[in-house]
N, C-alpha and C. Protein backbone atom coordinates (compact mmCIF):
# COMPACT_ATOMS: atom_id res chain seq x y z
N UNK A 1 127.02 96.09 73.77
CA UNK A 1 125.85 96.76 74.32
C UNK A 1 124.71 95.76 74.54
N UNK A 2 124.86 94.89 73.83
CA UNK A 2 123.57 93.76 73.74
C UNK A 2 123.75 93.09 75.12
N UNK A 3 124.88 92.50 75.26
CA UNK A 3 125.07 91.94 76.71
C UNK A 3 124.65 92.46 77.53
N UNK A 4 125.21 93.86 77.88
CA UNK A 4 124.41 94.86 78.72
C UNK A 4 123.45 94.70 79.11
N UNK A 5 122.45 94.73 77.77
CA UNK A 5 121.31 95.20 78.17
C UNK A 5 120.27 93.26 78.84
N UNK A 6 121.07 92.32 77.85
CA UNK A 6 120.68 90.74 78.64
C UNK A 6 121.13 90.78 80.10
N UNK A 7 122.19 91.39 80.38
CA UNK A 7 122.44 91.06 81.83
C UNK A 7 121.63 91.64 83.02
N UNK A 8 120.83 92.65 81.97
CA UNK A 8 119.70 93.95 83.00
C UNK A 8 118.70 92.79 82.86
N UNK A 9 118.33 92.70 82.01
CA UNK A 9 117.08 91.43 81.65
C UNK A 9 116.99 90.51 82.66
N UNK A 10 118.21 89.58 82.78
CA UNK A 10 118.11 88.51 83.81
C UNK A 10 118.37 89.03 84.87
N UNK A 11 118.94 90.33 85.16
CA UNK A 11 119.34 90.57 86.68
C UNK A 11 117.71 90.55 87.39
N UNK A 12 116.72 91.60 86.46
CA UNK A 12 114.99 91.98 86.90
C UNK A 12 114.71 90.76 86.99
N UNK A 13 114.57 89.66 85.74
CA UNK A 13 114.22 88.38 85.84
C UNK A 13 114.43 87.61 87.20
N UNK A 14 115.73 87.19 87.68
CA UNK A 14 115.66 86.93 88.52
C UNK A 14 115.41 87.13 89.91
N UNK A 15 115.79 88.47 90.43
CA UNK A 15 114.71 89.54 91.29
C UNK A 15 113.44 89.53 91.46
N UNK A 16 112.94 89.62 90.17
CA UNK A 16 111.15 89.56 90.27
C UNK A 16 111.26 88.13 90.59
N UNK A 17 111.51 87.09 90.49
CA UNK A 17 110.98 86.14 90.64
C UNK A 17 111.54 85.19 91.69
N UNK A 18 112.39 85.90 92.84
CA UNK A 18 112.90 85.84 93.88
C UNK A 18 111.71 86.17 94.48
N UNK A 19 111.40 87.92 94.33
CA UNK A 19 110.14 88.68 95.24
C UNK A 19 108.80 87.73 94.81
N UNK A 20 108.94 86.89 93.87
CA UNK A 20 107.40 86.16 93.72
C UNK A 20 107.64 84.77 94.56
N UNK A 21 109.24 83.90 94.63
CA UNK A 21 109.03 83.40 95.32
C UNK A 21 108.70 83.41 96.79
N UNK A 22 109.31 84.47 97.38
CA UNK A 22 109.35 84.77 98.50
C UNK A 22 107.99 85.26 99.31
N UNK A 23 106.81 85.68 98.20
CA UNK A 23 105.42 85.83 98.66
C UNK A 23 104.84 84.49 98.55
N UNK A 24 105.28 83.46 97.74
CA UNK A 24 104.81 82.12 97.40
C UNK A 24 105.00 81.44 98.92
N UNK A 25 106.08 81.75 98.81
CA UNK A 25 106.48 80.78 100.55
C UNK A 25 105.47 81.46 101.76
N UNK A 26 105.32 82.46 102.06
CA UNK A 26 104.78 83.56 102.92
C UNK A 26 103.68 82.80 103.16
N UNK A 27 103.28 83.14 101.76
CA UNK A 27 101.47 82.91 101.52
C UNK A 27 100.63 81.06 102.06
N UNK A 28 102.10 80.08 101.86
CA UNK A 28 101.69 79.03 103.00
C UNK A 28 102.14 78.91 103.78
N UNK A 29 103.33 79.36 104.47
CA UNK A 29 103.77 79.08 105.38
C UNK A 29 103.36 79.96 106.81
N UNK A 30 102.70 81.28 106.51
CA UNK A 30 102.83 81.58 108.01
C UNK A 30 100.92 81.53 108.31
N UNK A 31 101.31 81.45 109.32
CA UNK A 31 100.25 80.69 110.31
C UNK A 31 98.63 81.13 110.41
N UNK A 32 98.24 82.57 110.37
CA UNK A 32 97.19 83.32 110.12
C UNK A 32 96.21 83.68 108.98
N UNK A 33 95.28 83.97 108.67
CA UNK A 33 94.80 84.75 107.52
C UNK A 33 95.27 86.27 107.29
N UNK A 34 95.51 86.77 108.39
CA UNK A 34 95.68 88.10 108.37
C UNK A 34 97.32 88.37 108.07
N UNK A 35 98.27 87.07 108.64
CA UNK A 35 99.80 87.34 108.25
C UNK A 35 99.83 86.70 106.59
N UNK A 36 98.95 86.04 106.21
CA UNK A 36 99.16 85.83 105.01
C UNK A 36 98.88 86.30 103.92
N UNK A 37 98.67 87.72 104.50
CA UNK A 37 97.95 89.00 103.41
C UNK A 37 98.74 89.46 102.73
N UNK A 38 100.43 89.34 103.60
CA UNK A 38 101.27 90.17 103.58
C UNK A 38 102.32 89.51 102.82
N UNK A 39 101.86 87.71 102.08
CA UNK A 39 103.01 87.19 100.89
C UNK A 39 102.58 88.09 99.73
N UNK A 40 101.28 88.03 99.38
CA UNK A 40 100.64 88.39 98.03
C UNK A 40 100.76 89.93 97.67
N UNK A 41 100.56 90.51 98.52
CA UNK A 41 100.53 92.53 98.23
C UNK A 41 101.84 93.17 98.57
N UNK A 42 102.87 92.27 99.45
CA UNK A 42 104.07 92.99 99.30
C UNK A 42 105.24 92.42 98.35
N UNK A 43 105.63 91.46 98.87
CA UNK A 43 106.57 91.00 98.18
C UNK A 43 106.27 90.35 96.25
N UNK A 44 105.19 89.88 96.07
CA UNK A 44 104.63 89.52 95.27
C UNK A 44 104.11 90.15 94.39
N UNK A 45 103.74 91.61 94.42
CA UNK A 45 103.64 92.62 93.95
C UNK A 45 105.07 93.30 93.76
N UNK A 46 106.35 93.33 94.26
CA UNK A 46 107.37 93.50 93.75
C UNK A 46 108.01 92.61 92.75
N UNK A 47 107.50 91.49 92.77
CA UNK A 47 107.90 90.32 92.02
C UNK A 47 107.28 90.56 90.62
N UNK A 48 106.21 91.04 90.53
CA UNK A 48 105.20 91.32 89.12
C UNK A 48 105.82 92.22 88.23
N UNK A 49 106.76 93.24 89.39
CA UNK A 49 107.06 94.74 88.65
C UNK A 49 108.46 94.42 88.24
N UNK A 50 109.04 93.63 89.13
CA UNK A 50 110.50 93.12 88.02
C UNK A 50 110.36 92.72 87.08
N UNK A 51 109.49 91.61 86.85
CA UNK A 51 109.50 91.06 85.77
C UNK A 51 108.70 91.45 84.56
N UNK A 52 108.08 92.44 84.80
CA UNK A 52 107.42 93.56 83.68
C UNK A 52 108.24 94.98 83.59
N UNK A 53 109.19 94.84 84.42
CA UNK A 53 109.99 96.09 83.94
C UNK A 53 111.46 95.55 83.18
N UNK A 54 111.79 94.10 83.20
CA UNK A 54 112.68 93.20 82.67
C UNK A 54 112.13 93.22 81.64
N UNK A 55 110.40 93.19 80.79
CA UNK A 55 110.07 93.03 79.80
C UNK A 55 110.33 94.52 79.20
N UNK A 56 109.83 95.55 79.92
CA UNK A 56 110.06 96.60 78.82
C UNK A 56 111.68 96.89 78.75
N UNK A 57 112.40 96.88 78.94
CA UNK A 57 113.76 97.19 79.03
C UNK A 57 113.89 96.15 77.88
N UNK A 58 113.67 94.72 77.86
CA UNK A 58 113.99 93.84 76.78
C UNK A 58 112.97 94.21 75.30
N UNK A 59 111.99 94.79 75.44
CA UNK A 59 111.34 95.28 74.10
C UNK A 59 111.56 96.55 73.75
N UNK A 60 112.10 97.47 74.72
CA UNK A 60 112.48 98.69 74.24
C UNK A 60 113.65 98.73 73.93
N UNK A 61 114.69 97.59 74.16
CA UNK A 61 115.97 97.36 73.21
C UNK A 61 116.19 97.02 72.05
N UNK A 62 115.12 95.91 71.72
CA UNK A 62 115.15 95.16 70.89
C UNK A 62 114.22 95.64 69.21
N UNK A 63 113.51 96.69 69.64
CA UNK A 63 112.62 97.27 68.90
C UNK A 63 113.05 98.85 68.43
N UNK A 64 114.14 99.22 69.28
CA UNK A 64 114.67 100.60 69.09
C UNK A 64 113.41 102.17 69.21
N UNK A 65 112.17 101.16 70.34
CA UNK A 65 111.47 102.80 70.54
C UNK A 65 111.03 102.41 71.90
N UNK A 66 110.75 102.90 72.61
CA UNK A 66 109.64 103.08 73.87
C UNK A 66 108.91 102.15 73.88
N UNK A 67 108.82 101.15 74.74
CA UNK A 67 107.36 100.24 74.58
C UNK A 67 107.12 100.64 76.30
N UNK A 68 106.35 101.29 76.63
CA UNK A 68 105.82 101.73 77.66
C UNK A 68 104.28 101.16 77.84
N UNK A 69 103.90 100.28 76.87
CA UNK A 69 102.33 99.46 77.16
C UNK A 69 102.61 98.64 78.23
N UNK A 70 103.51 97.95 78.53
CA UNK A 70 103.17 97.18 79.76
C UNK A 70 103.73 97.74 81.15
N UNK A 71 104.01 99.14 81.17
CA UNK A 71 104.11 99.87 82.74
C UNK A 71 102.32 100.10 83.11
N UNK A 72 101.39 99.89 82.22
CA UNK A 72 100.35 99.90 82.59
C UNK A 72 99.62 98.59 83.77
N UNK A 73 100.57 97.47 83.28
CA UNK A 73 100.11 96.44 84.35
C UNK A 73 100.62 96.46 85.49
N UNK A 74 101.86 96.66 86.04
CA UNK A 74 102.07 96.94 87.45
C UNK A 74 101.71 98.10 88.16
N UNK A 75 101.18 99.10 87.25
CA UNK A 75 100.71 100.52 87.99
C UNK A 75 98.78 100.21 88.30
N UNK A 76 98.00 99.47 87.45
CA UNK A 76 96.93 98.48 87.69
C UNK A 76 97.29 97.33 89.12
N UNK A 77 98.13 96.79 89.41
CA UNK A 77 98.65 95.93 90.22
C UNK A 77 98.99 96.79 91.71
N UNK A 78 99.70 98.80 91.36
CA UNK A 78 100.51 98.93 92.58
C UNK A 78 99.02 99.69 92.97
N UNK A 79 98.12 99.58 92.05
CA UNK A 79 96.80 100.78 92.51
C UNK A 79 95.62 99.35 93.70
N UNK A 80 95.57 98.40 93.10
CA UNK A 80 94.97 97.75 93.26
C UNK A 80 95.08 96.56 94.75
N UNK A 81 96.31 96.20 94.88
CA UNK A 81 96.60 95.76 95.56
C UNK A 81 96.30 95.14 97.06
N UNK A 82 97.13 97.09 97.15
CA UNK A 82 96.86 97.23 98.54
C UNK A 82 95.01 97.46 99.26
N UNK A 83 94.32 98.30 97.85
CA UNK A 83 93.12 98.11 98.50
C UNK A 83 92.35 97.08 98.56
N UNK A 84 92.63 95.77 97.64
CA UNK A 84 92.03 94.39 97.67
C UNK A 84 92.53 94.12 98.83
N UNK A 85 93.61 93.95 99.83
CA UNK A 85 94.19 93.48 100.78
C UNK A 85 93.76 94.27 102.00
N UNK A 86 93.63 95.83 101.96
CA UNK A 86 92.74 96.39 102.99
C UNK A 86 90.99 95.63 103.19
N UNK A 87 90.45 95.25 102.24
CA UNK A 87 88.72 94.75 101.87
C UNK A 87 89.48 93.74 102.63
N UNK A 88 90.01 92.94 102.31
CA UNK A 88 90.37 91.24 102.83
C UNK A 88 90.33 91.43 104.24
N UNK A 89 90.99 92.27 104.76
CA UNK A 89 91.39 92.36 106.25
C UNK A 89 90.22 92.93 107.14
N UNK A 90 89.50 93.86 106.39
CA UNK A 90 88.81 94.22 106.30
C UNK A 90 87.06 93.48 107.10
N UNK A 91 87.24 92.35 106.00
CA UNK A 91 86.28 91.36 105.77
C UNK A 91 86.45 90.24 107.03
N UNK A 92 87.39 90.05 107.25
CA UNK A 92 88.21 89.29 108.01
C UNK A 92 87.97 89.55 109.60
N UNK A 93 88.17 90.89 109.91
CA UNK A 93 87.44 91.55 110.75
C UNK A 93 86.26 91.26 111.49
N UNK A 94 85.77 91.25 110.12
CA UNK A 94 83.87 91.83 110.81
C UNK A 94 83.38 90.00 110.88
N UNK A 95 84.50 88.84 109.84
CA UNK A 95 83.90 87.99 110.32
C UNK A 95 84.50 86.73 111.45
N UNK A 96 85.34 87.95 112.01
CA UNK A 96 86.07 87.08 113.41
C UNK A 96 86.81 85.65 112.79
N UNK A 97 87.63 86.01 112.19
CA UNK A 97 88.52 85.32 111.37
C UNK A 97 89.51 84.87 112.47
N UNK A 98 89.59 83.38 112.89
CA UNK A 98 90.43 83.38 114.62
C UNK A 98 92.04 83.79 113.73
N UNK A 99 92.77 83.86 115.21
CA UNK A 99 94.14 84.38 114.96
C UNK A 99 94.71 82.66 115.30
N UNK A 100 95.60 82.99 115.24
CA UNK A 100 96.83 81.32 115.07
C UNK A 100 97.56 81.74 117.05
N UNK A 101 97.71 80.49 117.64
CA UNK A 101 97.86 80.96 119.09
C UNK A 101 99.66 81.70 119.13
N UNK A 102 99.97 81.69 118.09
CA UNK A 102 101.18 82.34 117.49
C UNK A 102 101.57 83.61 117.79
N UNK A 103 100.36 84.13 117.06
CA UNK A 103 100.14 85.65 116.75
C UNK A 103 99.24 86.30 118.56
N UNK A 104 98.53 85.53 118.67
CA UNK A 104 97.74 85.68 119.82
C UNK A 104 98.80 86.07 120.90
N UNK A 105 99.70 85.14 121.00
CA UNK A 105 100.80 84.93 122.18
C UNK A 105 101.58 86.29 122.58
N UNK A 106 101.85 86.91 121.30
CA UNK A 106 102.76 87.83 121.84
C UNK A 106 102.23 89.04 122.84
N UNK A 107 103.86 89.92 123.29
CA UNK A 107 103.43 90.65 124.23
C UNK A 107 103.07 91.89 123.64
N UNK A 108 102.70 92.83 124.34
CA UNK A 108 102.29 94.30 124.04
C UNK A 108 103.63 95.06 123.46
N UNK A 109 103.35 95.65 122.38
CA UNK A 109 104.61 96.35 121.88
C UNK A 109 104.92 97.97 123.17
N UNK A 110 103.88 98.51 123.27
CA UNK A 110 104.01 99.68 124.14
C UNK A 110 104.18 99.47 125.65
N UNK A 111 104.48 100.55 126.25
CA UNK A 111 104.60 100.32 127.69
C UNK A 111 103.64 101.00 128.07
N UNK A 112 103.13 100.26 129.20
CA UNK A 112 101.52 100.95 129.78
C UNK A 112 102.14 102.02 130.80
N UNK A 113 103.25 102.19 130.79
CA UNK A 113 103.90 103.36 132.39
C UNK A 113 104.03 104.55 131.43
N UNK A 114 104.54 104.31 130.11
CA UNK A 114 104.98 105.60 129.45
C UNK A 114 103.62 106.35 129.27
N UNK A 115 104.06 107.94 129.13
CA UNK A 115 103.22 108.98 128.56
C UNK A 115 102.94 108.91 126.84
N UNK A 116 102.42 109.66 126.43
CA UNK A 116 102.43 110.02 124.88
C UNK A 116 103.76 110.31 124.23
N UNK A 117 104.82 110.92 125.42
CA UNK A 117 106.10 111.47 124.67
C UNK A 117 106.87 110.35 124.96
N UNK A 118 106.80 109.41 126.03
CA UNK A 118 107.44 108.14 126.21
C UNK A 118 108.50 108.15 126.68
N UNK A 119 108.80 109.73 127.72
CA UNK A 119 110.22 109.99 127.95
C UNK A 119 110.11 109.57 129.24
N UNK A 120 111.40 108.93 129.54
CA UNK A 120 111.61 107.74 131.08
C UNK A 120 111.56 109.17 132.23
N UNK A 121 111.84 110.65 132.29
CA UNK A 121 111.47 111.62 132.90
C UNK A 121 110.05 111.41 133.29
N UNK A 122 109.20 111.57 132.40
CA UNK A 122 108.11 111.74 133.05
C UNK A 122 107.34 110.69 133.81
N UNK A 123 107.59 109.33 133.48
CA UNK A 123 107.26 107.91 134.09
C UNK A 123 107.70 107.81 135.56
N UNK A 124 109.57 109.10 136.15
CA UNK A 124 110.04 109.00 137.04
C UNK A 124 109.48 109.83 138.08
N UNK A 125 108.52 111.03 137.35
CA UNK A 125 107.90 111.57 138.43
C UNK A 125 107.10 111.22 138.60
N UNK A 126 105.56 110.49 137.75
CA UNK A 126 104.57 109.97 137.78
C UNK A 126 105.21 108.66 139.25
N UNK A 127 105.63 107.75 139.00
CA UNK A 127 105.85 106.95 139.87
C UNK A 127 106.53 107.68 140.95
N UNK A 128 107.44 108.71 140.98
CA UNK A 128 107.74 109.53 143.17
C UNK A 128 106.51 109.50 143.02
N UNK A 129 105.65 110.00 142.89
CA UNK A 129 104.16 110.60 143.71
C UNK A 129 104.02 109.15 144.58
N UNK A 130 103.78 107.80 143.84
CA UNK A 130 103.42 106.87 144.72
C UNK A 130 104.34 106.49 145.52
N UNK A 131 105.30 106.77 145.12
CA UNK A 131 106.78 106.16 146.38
C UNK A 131 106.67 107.10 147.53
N UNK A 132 105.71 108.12 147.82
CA UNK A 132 105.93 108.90 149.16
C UNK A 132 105.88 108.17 150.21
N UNK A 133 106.15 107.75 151.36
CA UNK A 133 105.17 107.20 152.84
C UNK A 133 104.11 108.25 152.88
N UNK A 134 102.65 106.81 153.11
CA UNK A 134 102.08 107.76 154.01
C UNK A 134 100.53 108.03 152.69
N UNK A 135 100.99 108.28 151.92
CA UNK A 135 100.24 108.48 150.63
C UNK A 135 99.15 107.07 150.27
């Protein structure tokens, strides 16, 4: 049973600290202020909660009761997060924070022909009207 419960240990262990590397890399490598919001509050914040839920699983084995004191730090972490990272973007905003010619470059995700429902029907009658002669 002991194994068991070490192999849960290192499985979170290494998980969380996959998801921490993987915001580590994020957080220098991509090109913006605004894409680099998104190493620290997503992935990196999953990285915190493995490895504090690897801790209680390893103290609530090892102690034979509940240690539920440290689900208090990633629920502080999942509250907090996202609204420090909304303020950032936020902030970022209002102080014309330039974009990277990266992010700038791309094209429009929507199509300017579609309606609200986006069905290729209604784009086909909108455009006959102009295909008449004469019009």
């Amino acid at each position: 049973m002991q194994t068991v419960i070490e192999a849960i240990v290192c499985a979170l262990l290494l998980l969380g600290s996959l998801f921490t590397l993987i915001g580590a890399i994020g957080l220098a490598r991509l090109p913006d202020f605004f894409m680099r919001l998104h190493g620290p509050t997503k992935s990196t914040t999953l990285g915190v909660g493995g490895v504090v839920l690897a801790s209680v699983v390893y103290f609530t084995a090892h102690n034979n009761f509940a240690s539920l004191h440290e689900l208090l730090i990633p629920a502080f972490l999942f509250l907090t997060a996202p609204i420090s990272a909304h303020m950032l973007a936020k902030a970022g905003t209002q102080q014309r924070v330039p974009l990277s010619p990266a992010t700038r470059g791309r094209p429009p995700v929507t199509d300017p022909g579609a309606d609200q429902s986006g069905s290729p029907a209604s784009r086909k009658d909108r455009n006959s009207d102009s295909d008449t002669p004469g019009a």
